[in-house]
Structures are given as structure tokens and as C-alpha cells.
C-alpha atoms as a PDB file:
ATOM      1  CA  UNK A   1      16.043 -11.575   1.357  1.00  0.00           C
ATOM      2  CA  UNK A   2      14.094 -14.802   0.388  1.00  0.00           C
ATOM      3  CA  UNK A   3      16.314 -17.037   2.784  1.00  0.00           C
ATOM      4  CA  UNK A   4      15.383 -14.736   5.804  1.00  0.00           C
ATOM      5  CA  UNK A   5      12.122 -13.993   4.847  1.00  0.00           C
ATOM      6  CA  UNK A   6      10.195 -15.794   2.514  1.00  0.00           C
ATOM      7  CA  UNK A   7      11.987 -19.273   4.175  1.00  0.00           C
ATOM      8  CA  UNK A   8      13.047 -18.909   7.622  1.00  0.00           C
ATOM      9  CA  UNK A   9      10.352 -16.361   8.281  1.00  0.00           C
ATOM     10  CA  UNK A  10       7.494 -18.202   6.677  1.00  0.00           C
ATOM     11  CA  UNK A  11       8.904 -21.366   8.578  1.00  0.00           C
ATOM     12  CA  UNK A  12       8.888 -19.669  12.168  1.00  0.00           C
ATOM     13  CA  UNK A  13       5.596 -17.922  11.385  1.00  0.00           C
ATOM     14  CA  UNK A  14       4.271 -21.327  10.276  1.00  0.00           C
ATOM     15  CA  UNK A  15       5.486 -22.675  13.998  1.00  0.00           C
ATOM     16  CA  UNK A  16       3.761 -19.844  15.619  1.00  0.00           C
ATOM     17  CA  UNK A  17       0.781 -20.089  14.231  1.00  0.00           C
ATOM     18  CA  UNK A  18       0.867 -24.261  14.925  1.00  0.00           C
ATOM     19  CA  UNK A  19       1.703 -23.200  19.005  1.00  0.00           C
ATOM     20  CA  UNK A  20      -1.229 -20.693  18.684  1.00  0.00           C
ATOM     21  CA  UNK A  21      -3.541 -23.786  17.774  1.00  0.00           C
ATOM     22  CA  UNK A  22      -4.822 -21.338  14.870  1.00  0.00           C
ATOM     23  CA  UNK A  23      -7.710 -22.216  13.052  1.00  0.00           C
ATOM     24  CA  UNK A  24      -6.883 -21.913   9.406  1.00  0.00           C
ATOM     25  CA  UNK A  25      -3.303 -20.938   7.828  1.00  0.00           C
ATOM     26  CA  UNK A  26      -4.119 -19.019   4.693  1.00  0.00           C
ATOM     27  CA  UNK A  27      -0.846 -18.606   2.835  1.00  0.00           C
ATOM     28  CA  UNK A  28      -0.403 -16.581  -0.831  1.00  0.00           C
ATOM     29  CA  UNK A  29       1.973 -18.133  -2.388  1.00  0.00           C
ATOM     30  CA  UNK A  30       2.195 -17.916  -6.370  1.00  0.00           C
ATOM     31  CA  UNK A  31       1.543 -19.942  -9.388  1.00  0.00           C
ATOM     32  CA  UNK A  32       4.529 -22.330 -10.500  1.00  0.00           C
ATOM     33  CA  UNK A  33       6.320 -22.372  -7.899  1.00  0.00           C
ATOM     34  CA  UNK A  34       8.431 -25.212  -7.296  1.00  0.00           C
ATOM     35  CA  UNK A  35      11.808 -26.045  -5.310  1.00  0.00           C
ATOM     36  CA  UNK A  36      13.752 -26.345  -8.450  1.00  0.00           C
ATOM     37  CA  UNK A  37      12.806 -23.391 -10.246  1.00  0.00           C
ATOM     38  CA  UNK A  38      15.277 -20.626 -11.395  1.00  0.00           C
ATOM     39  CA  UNK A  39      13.256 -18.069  -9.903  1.00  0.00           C
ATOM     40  CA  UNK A  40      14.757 -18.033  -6.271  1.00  0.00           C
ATOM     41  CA  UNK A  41      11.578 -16.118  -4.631  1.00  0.00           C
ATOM     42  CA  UNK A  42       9.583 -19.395  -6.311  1.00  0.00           C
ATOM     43  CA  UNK A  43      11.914 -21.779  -4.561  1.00  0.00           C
ATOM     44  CA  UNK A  44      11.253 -20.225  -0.926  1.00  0.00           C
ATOM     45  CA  UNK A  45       7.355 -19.874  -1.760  1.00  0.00           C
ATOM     46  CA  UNK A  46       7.486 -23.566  -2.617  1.00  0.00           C
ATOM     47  CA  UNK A  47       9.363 -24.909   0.432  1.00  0.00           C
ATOM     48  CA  UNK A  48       6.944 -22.327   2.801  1.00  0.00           C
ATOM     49  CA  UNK A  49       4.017 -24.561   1.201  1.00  0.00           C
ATOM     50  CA  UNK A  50       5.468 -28.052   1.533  1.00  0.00           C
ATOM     51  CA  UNK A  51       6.201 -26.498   5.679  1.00  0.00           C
ATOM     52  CA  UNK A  52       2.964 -25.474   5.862  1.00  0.00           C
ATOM     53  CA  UNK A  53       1.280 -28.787   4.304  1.00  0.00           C
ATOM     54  CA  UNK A  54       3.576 -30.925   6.677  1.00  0.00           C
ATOM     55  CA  UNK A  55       2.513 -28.956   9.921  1.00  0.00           C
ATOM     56  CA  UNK A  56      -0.554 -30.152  10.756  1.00  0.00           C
ATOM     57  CA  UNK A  57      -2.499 -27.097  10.627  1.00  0.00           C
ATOM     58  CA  UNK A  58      -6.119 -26.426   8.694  1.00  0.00           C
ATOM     59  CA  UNK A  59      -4.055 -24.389   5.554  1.00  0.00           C
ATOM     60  CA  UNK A  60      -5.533 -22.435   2.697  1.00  0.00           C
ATOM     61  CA  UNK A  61      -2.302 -22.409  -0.379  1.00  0.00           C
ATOM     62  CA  UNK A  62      -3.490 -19.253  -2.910  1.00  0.00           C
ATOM     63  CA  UNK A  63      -1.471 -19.553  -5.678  1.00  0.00           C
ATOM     64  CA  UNK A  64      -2.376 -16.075  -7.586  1.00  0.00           C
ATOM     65  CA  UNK A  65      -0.839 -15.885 -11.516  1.00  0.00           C
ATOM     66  CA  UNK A  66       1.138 -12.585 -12.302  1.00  0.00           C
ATOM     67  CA  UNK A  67      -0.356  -9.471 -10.337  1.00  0.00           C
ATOM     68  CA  UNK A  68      -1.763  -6.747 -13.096  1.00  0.00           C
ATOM     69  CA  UNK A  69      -0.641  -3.999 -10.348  1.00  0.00           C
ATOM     70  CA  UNK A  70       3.150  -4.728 -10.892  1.00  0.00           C
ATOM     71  CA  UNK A  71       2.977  -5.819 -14.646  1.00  0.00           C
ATOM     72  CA  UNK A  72       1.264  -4.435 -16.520  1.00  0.00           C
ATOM     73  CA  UNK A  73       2.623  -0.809 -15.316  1.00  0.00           C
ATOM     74  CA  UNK A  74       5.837  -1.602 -15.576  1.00  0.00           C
ATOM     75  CA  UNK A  75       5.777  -3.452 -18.831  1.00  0.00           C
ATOM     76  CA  UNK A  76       3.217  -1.137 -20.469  1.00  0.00           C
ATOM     77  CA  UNK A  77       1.273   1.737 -19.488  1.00  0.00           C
ATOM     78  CA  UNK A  78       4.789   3.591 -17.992  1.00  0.00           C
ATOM     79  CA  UNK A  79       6.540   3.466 -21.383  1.00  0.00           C
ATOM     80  CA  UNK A  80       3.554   3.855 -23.078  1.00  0.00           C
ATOM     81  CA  UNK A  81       2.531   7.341 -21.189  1.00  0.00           C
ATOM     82  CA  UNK A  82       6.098   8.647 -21.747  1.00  0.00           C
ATOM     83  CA  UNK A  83       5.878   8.135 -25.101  1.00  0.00           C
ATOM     84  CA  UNK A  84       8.314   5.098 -25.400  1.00  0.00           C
ATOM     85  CA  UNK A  85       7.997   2.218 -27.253  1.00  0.00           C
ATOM     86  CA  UNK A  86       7.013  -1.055 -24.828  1.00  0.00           C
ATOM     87  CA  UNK A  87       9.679  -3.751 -24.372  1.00  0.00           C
ATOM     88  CA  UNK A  88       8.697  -7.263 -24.630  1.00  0.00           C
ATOM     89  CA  UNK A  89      10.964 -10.435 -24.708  1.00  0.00           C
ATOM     90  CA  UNK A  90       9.787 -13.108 -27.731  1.00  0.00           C
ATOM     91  CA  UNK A  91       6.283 -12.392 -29.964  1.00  0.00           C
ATOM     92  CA  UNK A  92       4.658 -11.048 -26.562  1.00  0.00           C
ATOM     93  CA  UNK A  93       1.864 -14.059 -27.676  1.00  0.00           C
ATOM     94  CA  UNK A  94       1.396 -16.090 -24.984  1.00  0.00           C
ATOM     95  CA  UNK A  95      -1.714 -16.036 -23.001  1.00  0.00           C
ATOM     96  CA  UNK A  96      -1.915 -15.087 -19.044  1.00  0.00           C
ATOM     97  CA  UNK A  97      -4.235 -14.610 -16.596  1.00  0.00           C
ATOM     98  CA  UNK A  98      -3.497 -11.565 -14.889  1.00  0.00           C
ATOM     99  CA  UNK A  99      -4.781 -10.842 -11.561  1.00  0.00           C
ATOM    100  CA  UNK A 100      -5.576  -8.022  -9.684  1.00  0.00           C
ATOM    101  CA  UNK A 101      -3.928  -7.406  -6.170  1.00  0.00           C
ATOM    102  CA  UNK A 102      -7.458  -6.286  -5.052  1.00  0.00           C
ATOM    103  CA  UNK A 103      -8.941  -9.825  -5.913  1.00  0.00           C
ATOM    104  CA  UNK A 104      -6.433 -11.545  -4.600  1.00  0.00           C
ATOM    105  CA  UNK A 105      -7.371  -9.726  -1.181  1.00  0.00           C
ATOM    106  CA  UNK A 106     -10.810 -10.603  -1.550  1.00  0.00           C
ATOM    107  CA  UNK A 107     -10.298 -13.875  -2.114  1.00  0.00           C
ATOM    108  CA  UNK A 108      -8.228 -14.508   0.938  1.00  0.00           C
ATOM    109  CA  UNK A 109     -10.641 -12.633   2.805  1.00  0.00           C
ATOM    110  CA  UNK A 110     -13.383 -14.993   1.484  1.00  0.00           C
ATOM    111  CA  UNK A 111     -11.817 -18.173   2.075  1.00  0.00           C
ATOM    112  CA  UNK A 112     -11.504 -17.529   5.489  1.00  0.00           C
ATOM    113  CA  UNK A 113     -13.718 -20.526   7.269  1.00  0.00           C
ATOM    114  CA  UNK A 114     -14.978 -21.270   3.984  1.00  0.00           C
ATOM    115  CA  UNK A 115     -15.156 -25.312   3.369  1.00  0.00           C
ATOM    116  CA  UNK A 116     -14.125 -25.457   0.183  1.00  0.00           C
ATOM    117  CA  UNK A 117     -10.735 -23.577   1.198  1.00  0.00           C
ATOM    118  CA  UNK A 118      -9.976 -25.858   3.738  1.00  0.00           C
ATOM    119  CA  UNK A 119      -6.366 -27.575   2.984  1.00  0.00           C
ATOM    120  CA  UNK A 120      -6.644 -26.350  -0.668  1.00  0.00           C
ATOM    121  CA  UNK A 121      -4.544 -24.910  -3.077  1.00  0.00           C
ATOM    122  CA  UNK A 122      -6.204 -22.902  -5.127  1.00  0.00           C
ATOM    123  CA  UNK A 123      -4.714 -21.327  -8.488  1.00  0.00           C
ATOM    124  CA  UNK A 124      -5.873 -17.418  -8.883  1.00  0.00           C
ATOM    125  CA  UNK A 125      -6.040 -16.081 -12.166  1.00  0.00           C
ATOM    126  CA  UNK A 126      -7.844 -13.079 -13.662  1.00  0.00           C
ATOM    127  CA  UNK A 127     -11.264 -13.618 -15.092  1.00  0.00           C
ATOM    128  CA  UNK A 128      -9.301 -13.078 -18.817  1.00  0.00           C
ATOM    129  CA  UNK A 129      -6.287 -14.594 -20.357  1.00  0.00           C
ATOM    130  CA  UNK A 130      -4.039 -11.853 -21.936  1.00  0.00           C
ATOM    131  CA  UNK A 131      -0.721 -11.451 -24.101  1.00  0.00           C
ATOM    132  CA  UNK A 132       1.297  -8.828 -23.699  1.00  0.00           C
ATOM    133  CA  UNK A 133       0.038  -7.799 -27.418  1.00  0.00           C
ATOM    134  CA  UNK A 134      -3.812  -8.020 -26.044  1.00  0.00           C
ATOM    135  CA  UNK A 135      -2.764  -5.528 -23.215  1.00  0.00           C
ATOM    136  CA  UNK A 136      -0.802  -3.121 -25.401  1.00  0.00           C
ATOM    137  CA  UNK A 137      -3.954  -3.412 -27.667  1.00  0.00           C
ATOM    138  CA  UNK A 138      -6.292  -2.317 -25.009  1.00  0.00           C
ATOM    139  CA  UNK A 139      -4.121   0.551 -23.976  1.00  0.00           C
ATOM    140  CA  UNK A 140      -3.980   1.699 -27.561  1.00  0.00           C
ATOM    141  CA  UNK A 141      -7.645   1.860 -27.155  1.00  0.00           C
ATOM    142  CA  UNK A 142      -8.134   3.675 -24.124  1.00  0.00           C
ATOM    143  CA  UNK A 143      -5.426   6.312 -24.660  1.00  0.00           C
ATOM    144  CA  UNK A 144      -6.416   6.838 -28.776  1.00  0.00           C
ATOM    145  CA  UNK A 145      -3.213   6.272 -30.115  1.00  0.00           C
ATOM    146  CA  UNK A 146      -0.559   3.404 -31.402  1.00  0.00           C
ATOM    147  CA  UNK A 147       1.957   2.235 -29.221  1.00  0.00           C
ATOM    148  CA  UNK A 148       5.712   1.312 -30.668  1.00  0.00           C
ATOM    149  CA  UNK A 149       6.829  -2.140 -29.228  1.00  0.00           C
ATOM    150  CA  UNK A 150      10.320  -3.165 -29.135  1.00  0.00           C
ATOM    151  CA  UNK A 151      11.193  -7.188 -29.010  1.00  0.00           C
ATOM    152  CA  UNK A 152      13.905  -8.755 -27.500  1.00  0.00           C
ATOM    153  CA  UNK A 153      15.479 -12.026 -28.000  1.00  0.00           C
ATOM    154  CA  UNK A 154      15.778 -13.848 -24.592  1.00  0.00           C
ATOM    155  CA  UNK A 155      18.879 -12.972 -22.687  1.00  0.00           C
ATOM    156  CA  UNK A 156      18.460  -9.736 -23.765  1.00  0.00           C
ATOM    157  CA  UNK A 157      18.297  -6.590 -20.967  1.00  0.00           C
ATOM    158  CA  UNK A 158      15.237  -4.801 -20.692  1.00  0.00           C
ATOM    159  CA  UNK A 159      15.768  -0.947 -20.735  1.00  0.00           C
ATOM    160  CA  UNK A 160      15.350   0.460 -17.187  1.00  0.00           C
ATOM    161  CA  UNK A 161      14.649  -2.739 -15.616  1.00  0.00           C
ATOM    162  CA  UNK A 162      16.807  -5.323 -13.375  1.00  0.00           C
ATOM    163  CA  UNK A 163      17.884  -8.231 -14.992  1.00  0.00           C
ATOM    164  CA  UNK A 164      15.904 -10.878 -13.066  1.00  0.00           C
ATOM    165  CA  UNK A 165      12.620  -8.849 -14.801  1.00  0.00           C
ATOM    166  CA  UNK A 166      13.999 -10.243 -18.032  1.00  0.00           C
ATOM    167  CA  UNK A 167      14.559 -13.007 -17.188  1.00  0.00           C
ATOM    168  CA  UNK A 168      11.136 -13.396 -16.079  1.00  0.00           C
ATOM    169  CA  UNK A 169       9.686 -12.131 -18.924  1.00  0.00           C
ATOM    170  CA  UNK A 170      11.466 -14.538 -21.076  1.00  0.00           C
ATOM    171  CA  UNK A 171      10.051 -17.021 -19.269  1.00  0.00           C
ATOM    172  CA  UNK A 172       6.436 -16.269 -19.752  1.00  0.00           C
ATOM    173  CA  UNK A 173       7.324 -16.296 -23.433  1.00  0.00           C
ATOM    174  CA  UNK A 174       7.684 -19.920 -22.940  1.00  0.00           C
ATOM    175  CA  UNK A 175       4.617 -20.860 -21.877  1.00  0.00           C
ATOM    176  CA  UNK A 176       0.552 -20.328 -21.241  1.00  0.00           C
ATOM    177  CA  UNK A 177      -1.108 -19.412 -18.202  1.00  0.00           C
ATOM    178  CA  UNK A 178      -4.810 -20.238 -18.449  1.00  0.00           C
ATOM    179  CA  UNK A 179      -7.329 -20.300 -15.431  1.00  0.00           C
ATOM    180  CA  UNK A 180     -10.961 -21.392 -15.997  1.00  0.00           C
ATOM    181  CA  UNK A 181     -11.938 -18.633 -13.104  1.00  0.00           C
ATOM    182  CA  UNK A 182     -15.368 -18.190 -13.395  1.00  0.00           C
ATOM    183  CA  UNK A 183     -15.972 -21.238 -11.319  1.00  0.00           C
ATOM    184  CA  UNK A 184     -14.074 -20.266  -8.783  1.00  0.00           C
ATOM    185  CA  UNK A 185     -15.480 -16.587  -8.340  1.00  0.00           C
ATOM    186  CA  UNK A 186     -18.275 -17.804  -8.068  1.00  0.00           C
ATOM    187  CA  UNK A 187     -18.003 -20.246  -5.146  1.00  0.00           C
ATOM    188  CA  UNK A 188     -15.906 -17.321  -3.146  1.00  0.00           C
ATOM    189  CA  UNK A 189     -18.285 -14.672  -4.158  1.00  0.00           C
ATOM    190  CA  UNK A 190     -15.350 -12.437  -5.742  1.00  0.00           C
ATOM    191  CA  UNK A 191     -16.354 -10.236  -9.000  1.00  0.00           C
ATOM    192  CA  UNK A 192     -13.201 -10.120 -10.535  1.00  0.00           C
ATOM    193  CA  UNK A 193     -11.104  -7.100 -12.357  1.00  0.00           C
ATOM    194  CA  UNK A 194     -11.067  -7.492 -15.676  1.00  0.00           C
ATOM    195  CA  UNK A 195      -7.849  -5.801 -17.241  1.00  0.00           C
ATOM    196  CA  UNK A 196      -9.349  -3.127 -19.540  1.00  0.00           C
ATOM    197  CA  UNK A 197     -11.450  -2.224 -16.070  1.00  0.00           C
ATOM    198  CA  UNK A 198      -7.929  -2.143 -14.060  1.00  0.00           C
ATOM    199  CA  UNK A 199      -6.379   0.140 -17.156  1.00  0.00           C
ATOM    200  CA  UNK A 200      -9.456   2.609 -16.768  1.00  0.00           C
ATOM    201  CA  UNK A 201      -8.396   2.426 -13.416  1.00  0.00           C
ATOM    202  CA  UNK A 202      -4.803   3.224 -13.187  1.00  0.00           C
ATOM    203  CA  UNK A 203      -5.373   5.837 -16.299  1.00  0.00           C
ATOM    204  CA  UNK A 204      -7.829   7.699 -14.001  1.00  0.00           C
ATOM    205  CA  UNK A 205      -5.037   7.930 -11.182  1.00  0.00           C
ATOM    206  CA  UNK A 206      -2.637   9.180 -13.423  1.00  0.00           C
ATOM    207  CA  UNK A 207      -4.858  12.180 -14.134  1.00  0.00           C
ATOM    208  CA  UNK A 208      -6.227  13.202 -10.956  1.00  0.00           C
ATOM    209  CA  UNK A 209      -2.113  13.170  -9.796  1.00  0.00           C
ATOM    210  CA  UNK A 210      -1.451  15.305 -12.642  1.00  0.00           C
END
């Protein structure tokens, strides 16, 4: 659970790694996290970074936005390839920037004895800001066909899903998610998975496990 892991583990790992006289503590954390937030996963990510700023070690914070690989196939291209409508909480309007799982990789890989990832915290984002309508757009493309959405009010269960899911999902309703990235990719060398390339992706795994 995230007392047992994502605290006390992170804590004791972070004590380790300070007895080890590691080099460089590179950390993936997530975007918004904070020790007051609802979200309790964001509470334990956000006392593991204040332990790991606090320690004395050379740290590298990556705080990634929402990963594509869990999203947008659970929101999206699942309902959408059994033929049933998407469920979105709110006007599915505001903007986020998405991030692969792969990039996220590469960028932790990259910012290993790199100097401008040492004792930073860097925000991850894809290298485009999407809605939920954007995503559902480009699906529509890919597959030739319209999708059906379904919109919830906040509060609100989503069909299939645990509850915490909507209550996520309500939350991004409330707010933007915009990362200048290109900047960043550059510095750390990482060409970035764009999310009609990811969609071509996961579309081409579903056939070849058909």
C-alpha cells in the first residue's frame, strides 16, 4: 500500500542509498504531487521527495504528467474497440500532456550523470498537450469511424472502473496540464512519443494478438 511502499519503502531505500554513498538518487515521482492532496499515492510521492531533498544525496526528482500507457487505454481505445461509447467526467476539454512510459525511461536513463539533472526536479510531459476530445478525435481517425462519448457530472461512477479513477478524472477536468517540452528533449537527447504515434502503436498490438 502507499504507507508501506511508496513512504516507508521510499524512506528506507532513500537511507540505503545515503549509507551506500551513491552518486545520484534519481527518483520518478509525478506531477502535482503535494502532501495535502486528495490523491493518497500523491501524498506519499510528495513526502518521498521532501526525504530525498533533506538527505543529503546528489537527487534527480522526475515529475512525469499522466502516463499515455495507462490512460489513454483505459479511458479510450478499450471502449472504443468494443464498440462502447467512451466515458469522460466534465466537457473532456482540458489540455494535458500525456507521456509515454517509454520516454519517461529514457529520460531517467539520460539524466543519469547529466549536469543539468543534478538536484533537479524536472516536470515530464509529452511533446503535445491533449483533451480527452483531441484523443478520441485521433482515434476516430485511425480506426475510420465515430466514437459515442458519454459525460459524467463529477461524483459520478465510471462504468467498469474503481472509484478513485473518477475521481481522478474529475480532477483533470479542473485544470490544464501544459509542458513547454521541446526544450527539455532536447537537452536530454529524448525524441518523444507523440500520441497519434503511441495510438498507431497500441492499434498495431491489438492486431498482431488477434
Amino acid at each position: 500500500n502507499t504507507q508501506t511502499v511508496d513512504t516507508d519503502g521510499n524512506r528506507h531505500l532513500i537511507d540505503a542509498a545515503r549509507q551506500a554513498d551513491v552518486k545520484q538518487f534519481i527518483f520518478v515521482s509525478a506531477f502535482g504531487v503535494a502532501t495535502d492532496s486528495p490523491v493518497p499515492l500523491f501524498q506519499a510521492k510528495a513526502r518521498s521527495e521532501a526525504c530525498l531533498r533533506s538527505s543529503g544525496l546528489t537527487y534527480t526528482i522526475l515529475a512525469p504528467d499522466g502516463f499515455m500507457d495507462v490512460w489513454i487505454p483505459m479511458i479510450v481505445v478499450g471502449p472504443a474497440l468494443a464498440e462502447r461509447p467512451v466515458t469522460i467526467v466534465g466537457q473532456g476539454q482540458r489540455k494535458h500532456s500525456l507521456i509515454a512510459e517509454d520516454d519517461v525511461a529514457s529520460f531517467a536513463i539520460a539524466a543519469i550523470g547529466h549536469p543539468d539533472a543534478m538536484n533537479r526536479h524536472l516536470p515530464l510531459g509529452g511533446p503535445d498537450a491533449v483533451s480527452w476530445r483531441d484523443v478520441i478525435a485521433a482515434f476516430e481517425r485511425r480506426i475510420g469511424r465515430s466514437i459515442p462519448i458519454v459525460s459524467l457530472a463529477p461524483g459520478q461512477p465510471l462504468p467498469g472502473l474503481p472509484e478513485f479513477i473518477a475521481d481522478l478524472m474529475a480532477g483533470l477536468d479542473t485544470y490544464d496540464s501544459v509542458f513547454e517540452m521541446a526544450a527539455t528533449a532536447k537537452t536530454f537527447g529524448v525524441t518523444q512519443t507523440s500520441v497519434d504515434q503511441f495510438l498507431a502503436r497500441i492499434l498495431g498490438e491489438a492486431s498482431s494478438s488477434q
